[in-house]
C-alpha atoms as a PDB file:
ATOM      1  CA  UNK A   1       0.227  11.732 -12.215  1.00  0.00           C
ATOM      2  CA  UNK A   2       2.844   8.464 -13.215  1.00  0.00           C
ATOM      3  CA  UNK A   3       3.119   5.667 -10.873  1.00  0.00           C
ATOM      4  CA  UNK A   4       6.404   6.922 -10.279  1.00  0.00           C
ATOM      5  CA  UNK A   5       5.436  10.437  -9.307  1.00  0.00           C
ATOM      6  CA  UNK A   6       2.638   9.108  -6.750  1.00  0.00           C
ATOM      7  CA  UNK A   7       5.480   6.738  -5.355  1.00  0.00           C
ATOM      8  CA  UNK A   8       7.842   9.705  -5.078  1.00  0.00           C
ATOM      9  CA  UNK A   9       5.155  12.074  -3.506  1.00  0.00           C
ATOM     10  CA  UNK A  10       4.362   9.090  -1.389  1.00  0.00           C
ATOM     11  CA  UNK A  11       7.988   8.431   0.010  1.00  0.00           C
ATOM     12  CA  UNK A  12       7.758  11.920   1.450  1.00  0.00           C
ATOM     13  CA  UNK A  13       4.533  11.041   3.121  1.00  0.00           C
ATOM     14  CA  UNK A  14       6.015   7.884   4.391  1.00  0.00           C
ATOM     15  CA  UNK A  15       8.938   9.890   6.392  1.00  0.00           C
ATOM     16  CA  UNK A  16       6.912  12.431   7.693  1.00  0.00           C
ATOM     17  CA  UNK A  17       4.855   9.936   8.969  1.00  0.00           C
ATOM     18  CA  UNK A  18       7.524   7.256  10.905  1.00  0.00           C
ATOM     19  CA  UNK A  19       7.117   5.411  14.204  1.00  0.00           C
ATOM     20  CA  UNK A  20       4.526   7.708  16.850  1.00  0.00           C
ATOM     21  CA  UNK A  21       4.164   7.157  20.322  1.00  0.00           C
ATOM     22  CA  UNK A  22       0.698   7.967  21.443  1.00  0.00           C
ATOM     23  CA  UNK A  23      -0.624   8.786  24.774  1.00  0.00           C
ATOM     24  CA  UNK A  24      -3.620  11.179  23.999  1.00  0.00           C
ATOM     25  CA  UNK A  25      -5.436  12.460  27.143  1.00  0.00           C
ATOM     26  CA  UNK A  26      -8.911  13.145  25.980  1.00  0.00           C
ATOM     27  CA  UNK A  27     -11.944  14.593  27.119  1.00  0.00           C
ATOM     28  CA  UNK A  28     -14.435  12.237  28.752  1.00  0.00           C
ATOM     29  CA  UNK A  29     -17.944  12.340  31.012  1.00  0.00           C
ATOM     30  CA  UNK A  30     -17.914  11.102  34.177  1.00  0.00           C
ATOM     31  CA  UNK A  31     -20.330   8.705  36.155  1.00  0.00           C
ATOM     32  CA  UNK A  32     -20.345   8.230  39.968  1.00  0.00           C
ATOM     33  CA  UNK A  33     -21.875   5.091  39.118  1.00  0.00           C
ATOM     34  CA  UNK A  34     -19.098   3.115  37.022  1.00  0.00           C
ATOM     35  CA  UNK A  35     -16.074   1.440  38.716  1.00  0.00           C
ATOM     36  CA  UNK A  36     -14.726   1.354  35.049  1.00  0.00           C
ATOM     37  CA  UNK A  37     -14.326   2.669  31.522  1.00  0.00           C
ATOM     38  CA  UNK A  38     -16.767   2.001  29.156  1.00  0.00           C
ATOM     39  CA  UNK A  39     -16.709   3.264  25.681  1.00  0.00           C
ATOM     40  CA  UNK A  40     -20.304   4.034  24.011  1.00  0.00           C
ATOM     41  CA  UNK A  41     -21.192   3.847  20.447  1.00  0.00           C
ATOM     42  CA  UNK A  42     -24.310   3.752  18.719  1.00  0.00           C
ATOM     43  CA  UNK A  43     -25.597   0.720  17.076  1.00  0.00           C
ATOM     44  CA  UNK A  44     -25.808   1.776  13.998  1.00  0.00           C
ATOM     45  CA  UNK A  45     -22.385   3.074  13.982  1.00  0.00           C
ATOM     46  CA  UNK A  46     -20.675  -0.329  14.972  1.00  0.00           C
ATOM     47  CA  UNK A  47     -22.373  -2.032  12.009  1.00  0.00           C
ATOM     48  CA  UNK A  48     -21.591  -0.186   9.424  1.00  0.00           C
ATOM     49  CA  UNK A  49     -18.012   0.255  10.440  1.00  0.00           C
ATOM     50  CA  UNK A  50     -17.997   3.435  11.274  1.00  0.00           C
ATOM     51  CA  UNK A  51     -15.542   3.796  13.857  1.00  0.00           C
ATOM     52  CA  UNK A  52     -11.438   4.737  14.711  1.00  0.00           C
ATOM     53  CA  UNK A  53      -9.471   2.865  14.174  1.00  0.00           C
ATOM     54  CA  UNK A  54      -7.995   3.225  17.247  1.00  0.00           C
ATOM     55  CA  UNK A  55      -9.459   4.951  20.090  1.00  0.00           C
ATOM     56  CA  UNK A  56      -6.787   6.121  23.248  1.00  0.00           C
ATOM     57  CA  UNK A  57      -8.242   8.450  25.998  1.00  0.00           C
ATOM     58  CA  UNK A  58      -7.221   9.453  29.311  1.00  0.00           C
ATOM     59  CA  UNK A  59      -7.468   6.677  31.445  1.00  0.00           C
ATOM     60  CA  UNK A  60      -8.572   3.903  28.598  1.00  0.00           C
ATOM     61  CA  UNK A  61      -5.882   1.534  27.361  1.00  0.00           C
ATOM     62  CA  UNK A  62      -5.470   1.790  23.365  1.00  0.00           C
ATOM     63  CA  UNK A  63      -8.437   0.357  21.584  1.00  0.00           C
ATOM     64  CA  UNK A  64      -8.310  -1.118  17.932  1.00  0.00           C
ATOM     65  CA  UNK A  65     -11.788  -0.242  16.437  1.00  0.00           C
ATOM     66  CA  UNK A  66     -11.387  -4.115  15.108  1.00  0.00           C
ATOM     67  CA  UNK A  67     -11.880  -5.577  18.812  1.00  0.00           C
ATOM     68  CA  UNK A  68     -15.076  -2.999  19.501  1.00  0.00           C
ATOM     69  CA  UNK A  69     -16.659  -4.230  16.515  1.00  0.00           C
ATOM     70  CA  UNK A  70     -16.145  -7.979  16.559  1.00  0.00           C
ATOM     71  CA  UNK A  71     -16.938  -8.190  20.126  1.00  0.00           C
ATOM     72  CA  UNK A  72     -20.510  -6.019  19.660  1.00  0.00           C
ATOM     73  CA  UNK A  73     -21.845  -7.777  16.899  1.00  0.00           C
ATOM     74  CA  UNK A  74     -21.155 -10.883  18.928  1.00  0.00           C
ATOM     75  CA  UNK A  75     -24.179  -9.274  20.886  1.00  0.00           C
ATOM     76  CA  UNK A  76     -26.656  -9.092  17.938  1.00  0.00           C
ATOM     77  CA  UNK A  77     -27.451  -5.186  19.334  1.00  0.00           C
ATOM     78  CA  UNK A  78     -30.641  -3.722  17.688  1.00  0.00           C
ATOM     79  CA  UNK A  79     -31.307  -1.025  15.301  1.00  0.00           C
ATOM     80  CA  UNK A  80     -30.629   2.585  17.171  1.00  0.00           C
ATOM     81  CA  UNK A  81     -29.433   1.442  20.268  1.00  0.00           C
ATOM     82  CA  UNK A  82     -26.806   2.481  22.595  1.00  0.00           C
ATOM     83  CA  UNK A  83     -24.200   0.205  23.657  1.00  0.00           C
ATOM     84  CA  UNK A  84     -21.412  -0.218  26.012  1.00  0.00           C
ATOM     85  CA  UNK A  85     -17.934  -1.647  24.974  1.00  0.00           C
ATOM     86  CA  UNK A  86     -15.988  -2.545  28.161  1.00  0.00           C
ATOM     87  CA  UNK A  87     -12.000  -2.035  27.678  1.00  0.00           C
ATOM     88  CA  UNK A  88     -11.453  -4.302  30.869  1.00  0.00           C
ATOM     89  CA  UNK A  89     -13.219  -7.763  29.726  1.00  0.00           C
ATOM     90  CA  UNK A  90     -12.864  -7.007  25.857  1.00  0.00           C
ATOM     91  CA  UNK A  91     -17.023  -7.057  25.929  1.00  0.00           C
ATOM     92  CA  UNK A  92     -20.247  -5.000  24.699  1.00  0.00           C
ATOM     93  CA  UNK A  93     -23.606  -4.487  26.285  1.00  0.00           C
ATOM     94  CA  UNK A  94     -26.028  -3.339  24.490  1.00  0.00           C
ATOM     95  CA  UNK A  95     -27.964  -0.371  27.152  1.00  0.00           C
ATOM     96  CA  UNK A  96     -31.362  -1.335  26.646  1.00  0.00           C
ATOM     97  CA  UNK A  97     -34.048  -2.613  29.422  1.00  0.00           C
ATOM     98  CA  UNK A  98     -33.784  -6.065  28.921  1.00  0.00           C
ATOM     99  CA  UNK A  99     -30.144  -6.154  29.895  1.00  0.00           C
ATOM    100  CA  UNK A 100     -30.794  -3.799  32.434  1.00  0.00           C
ATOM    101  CA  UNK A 101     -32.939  -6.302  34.078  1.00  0.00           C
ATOM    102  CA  UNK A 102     -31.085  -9.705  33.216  1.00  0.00           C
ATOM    103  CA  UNK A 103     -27.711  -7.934  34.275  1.00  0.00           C
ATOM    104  CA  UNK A 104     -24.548  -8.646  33.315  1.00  0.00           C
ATOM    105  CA  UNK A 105     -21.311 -10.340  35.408  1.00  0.00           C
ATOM    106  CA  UNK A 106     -18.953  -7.638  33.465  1.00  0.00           C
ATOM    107  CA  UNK A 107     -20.942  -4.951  34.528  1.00  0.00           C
ATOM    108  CA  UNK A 108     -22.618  -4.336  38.137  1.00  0.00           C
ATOM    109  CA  UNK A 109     -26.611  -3.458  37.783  1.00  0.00           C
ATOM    110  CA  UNK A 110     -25.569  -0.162  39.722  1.00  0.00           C
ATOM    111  CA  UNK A 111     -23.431   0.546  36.751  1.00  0.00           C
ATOM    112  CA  UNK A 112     -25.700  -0.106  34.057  1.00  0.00           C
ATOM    113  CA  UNK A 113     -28.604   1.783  35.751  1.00  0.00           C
ATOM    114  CA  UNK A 114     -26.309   5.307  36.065  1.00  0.00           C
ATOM    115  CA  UNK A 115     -25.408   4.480  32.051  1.00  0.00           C
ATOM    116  CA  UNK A 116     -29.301   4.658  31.704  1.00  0.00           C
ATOM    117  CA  UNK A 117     -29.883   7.777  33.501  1.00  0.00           C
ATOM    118  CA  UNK A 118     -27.097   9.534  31.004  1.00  0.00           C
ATOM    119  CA  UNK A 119     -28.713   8.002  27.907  1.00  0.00           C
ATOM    120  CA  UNK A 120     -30.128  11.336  26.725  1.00  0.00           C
ATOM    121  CA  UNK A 121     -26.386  12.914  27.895  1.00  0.00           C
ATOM    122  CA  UNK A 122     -24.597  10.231  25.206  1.00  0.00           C
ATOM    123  CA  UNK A 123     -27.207  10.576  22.450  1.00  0.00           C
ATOM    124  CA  UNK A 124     -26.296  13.824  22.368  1.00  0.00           C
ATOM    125  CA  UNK A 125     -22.602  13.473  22.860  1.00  0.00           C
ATOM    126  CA  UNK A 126     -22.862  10.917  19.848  1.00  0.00           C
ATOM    127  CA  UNK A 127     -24.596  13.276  17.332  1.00  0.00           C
ATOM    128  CA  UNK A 128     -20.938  15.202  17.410  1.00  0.00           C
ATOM    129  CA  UNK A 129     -18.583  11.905  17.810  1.00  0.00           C
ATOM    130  CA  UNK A 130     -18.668   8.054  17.089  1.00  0.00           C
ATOM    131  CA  UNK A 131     -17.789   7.325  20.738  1.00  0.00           C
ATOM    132  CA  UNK A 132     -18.214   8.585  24.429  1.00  0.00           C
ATOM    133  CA  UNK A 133     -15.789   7.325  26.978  1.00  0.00           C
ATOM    134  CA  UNK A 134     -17.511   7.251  30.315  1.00  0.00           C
ATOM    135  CA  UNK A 135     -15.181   7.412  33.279  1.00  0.00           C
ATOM    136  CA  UNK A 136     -15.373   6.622  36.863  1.00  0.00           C
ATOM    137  CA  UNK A 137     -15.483   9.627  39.356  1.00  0.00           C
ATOM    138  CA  UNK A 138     -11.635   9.666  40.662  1.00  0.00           C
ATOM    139  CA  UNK A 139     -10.934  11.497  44.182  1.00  0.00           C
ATOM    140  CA  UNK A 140      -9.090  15.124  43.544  1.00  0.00           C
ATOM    141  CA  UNK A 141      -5.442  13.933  43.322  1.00  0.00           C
ATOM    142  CA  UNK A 142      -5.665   9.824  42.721  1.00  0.00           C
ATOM    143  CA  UNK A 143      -3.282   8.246  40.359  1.00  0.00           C
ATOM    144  CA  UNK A 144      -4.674   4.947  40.062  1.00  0.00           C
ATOM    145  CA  UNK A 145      -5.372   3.927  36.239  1.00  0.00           C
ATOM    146  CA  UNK A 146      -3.830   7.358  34.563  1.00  0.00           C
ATOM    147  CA  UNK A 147      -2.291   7.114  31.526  1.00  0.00           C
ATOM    148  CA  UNK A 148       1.140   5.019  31.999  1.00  0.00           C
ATOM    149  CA  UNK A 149       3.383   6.920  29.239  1.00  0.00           C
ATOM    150  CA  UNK A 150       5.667   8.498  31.556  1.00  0.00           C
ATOM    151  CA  UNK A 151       6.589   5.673  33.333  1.00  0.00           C
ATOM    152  CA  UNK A 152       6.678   2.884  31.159  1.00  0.00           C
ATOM    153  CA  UNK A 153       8.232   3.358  27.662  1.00  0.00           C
ATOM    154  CA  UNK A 154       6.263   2.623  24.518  1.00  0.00           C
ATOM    155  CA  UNK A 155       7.176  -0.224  21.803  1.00  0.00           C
ATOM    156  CA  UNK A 156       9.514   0.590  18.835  1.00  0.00           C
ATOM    157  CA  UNK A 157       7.800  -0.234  15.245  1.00  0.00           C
ATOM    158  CA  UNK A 158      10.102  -0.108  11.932  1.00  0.00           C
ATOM    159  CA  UNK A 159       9.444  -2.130   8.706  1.00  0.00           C
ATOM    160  CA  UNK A 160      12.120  -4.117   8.313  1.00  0.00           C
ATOM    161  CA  UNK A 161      12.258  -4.534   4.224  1.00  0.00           C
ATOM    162  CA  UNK A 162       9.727  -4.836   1.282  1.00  0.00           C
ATOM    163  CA  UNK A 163       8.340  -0.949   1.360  1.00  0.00           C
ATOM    164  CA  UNK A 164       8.471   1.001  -0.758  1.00  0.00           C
ATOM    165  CA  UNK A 165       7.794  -1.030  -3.564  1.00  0.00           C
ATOM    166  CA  UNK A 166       5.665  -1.041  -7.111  1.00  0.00           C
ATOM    167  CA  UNK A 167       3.819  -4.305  -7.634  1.00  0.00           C
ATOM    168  CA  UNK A 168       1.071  -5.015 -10.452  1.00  0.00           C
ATOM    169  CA  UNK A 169      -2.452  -5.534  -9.616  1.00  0.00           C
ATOM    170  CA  UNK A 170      -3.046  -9.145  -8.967  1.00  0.00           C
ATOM    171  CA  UNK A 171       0.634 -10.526  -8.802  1.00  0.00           C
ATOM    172  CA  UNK A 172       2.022 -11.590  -6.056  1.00  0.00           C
ATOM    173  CA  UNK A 173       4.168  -8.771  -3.756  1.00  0.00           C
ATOM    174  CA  UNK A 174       7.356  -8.831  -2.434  1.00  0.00           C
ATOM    175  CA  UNK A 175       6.755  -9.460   1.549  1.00  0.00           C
ATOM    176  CA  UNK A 176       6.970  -6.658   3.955  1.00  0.00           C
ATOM    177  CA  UNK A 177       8.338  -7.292   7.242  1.00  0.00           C
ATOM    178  CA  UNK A 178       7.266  -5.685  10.698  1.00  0.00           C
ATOM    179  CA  UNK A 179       9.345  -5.588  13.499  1.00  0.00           C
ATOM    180  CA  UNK A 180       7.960  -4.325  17.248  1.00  0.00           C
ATOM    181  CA  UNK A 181      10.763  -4.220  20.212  1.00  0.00           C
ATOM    182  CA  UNK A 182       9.742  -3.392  23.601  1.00  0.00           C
ATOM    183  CA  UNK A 183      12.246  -2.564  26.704  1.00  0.00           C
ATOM    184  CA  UNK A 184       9.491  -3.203  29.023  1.00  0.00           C
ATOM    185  CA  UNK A 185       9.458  -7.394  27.720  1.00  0.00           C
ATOM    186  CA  UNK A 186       5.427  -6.591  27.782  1.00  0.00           C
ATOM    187  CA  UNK A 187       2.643  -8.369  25.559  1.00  0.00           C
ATOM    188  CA  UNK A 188       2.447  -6.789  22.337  1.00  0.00           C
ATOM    189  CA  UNK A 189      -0.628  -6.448  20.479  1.00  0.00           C
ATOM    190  CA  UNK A 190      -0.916  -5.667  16.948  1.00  0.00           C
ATOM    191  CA  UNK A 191      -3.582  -4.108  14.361  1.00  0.00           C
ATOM    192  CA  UNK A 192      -3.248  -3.543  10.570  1.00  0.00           C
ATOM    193  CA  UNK A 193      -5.184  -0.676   8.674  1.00  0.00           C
ATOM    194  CA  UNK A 194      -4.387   0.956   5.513  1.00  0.00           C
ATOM    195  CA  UNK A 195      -5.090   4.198   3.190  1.00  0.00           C
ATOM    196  CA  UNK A 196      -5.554   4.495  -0.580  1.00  0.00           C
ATOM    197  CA  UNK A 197      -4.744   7.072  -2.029  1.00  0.00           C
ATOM    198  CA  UNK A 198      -5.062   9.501   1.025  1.00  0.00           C
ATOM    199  CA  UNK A 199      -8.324   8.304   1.323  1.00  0.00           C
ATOM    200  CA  UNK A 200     -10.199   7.078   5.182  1.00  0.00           C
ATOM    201  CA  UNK A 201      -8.730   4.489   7.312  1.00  0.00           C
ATOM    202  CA  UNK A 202      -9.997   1.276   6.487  1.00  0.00           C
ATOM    203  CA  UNK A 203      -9.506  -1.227   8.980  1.00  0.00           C
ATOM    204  CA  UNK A 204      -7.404  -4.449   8.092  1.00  0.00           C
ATOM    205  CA  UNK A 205      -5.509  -5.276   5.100  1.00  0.00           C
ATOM    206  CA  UNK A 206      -6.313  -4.637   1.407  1.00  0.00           C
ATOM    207  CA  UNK A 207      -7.860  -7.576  -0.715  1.00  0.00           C
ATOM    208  CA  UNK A 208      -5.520 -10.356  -1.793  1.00  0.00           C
ATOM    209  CA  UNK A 209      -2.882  -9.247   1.234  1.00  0.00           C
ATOM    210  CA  UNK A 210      -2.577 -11.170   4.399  1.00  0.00           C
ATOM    211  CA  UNK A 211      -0.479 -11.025   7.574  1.00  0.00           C
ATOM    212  CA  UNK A 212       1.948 -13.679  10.048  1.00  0.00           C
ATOM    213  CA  UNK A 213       2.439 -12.466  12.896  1.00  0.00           C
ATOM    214  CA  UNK A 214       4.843 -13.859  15.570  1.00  0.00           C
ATOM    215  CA  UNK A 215       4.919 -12.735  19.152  1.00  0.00           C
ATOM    216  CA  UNK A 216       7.331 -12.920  21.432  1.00  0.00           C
ATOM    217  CA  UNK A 217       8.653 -11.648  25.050  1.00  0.00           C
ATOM    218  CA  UNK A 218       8.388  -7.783  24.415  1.00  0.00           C
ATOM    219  CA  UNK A 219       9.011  -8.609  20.605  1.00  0.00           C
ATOM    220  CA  UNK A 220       6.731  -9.069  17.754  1.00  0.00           C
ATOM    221  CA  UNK A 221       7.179  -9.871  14.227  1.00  0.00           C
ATOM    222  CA  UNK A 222       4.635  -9.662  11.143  1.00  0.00           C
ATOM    223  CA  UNK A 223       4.412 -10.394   7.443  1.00  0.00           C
ATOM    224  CA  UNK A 224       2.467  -9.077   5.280  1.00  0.00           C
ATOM    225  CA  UNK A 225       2.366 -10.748   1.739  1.00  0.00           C
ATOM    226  CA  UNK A 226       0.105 -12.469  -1.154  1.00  0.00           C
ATOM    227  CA  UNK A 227      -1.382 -10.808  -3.910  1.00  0.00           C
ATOM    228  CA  UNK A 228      -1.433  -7.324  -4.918  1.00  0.00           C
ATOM    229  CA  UNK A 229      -4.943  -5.129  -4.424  1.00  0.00           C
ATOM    230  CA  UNK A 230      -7.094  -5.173  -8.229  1.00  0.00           C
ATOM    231  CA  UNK A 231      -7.112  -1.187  -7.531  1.00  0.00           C
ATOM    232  CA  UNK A 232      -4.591   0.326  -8.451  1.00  0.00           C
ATOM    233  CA  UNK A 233      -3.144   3.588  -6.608  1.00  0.00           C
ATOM    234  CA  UNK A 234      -0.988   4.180  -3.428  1.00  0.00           C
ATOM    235  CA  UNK A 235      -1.266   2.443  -0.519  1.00  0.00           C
ATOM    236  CA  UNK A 236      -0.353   3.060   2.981  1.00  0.00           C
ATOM    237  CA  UNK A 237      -0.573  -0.077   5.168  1.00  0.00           C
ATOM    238  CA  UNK A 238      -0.220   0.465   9.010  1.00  0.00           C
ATOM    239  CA  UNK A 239       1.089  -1.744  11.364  1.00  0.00           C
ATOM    240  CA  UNK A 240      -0.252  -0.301  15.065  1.00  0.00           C
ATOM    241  CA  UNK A 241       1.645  -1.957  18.310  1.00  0.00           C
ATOM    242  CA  UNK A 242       0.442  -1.429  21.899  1.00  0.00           C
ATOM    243  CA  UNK A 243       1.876  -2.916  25.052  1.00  0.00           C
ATOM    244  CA  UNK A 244      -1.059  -1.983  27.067  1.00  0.00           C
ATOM    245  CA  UNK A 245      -1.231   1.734  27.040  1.00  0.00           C
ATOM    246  CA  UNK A 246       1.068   2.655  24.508  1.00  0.00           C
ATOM    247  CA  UNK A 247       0.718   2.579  21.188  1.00  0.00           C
ATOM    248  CA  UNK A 248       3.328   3.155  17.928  1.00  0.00           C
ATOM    249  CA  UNK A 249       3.244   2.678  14.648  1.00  0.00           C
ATOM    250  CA  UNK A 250       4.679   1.738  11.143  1.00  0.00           C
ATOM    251  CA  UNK A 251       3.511   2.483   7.962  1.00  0.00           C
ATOM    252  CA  UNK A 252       4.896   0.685   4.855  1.00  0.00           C
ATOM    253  CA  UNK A 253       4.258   1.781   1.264  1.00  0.00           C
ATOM    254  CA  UNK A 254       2.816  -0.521  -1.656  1.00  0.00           C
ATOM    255  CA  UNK A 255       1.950   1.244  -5.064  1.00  0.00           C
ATOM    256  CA  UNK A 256      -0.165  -0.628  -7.689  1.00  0.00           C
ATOM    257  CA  UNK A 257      -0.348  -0.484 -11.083  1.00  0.00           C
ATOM    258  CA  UNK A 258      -2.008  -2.019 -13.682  1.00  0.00           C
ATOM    259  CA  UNK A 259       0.891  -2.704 -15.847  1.00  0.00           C
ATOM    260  CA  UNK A 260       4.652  -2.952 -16.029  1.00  0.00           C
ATOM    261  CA  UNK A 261       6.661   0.517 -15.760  1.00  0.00           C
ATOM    262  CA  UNK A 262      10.395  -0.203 -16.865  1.00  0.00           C
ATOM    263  CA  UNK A 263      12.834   2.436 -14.634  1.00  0.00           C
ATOM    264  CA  UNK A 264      12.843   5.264 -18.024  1.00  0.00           C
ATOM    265  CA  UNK A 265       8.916   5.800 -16.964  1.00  0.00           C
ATOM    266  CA  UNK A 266       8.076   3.826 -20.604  1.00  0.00           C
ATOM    267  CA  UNK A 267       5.792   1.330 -20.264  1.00  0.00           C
ATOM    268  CA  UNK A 268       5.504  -2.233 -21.599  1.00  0.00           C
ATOM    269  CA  UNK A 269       5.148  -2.961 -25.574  1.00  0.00           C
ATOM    270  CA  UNK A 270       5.519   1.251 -26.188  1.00  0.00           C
END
């Protein structure tokens, strides 16, 4: 397949895709013990990278798999241990017994003790997903802390200018500009991933690119520009806003090649 026919195959892609709201309500175990979410992930897992992206369940405000992993390997955890990443404080605790009898001030002893009596509950859970969201026992009919989608409306995401484009592997691109609104005038938050080629998520930008991002009351704008990837192929780069608990999205499209195409698909010095 031509440049040109994975650009035009990736246009299509690129408007199926547009700006999603997301409010997911997902499945979660419950602990009388916790008097918050905590998100568990194994060890392993959060050093090699292998996480979402971005993680939204019922209850849990968006996470960017960025913040779980740069806040746990603050923690140095050890090989094949469990631990805890707490939405609340932006923290991890690794669940083994040395924290369970130092304690932590972002999680009560109580708390950390129940997580240890449902260790063998998330190893299990965790042999079918990268992360468990533990939950808080709520009373039959409470409202405090659901999902705030209804009631609060999520950001608007749209790239501005600069996709889609062709650039050649190490030049310089032609910027592309992200622009977040939200009628709320909330914080807005943003994370980049990208795609080549269909491929998995990667987290953050592709070699060579970089972002500026400016925030503002309930408006946020970002650049992305530099130098073009040194593989070639089609890229989908993702900017994901969330104002708390919603989240939305733009994707812009960058297509590399290795040499000059002229517009009559002939290339250079042919």
């Amino acid at each position: 397949m031509t440049p040109v026919m994975k650009l035009q195959a990736a246009v299509v892609t690129l408007l199926l895709l547009g700006t999603v709201p997301v409010c997911v309500a997902g499945d979660a175990m419950t602990s009388r013990y916790l008097d918050q979410p905590v998100l568990v992930f194994r060890s392993d897992d959060i050093s090699n990278k292998r996480i979402p992206a971005r993680i939204h369940k019922h209850r849990v405000p968006v996470v960017f798999g960025s913040q779980v992993i740069l806040a746990c390997l603050a923690v140095n955890p050890g090989r094949g241990e469990l631990i805890a990443y707490l939405p609340k404080s932006q923290s991890c605790i690794p669940l083994n017994d040395m924290t369970l009898h130092a304690g932590t001030p972002d999680l009560s002893l109580e708390s950390l003790k129940g997580l240890q009596r449902d260790r063998a509950e998330l190893q299990k859970s965790l042999k079918k997903s990268t992360v468990v969201v533990m939950q808080p026992q709520v009373n039959a009919g409470a409202s405090a802390g659901l999902c705030s989608c209804p009631g609060n409306q999520p950001p608007e995401v749209t790239v501005r200018s600069g996709s889609p484009q062709i650039a050649i592997a190490g030049a310089g691109i032609e910027t592309i500009d992200y622009v977040a609104t939200d009628v709320d005038s909330e914080v807005l938050t943003e994370n980049f991933s990208y795609t080549l080629e269909g491929g998995n998520t990667q987290l953050g930008l592709p070699a060579g690119l970089v972002e500026d991002c400016a925030p503002g009351v309930g408006t946020l704008t970002c650049t992305v520009g530099g130098t073009a990837p040194a593989t070639t192929g089609v890229y989908l780069i993702t900017m994901d806003v969330i104002d708390g608990f919603n989240l939305s999205s733009a994707t812009a499209l960058l297509t590399v090649i290795s040499e000059q195409v002229f517009s009559d698909g002939f290339e250079d010095g042919l």
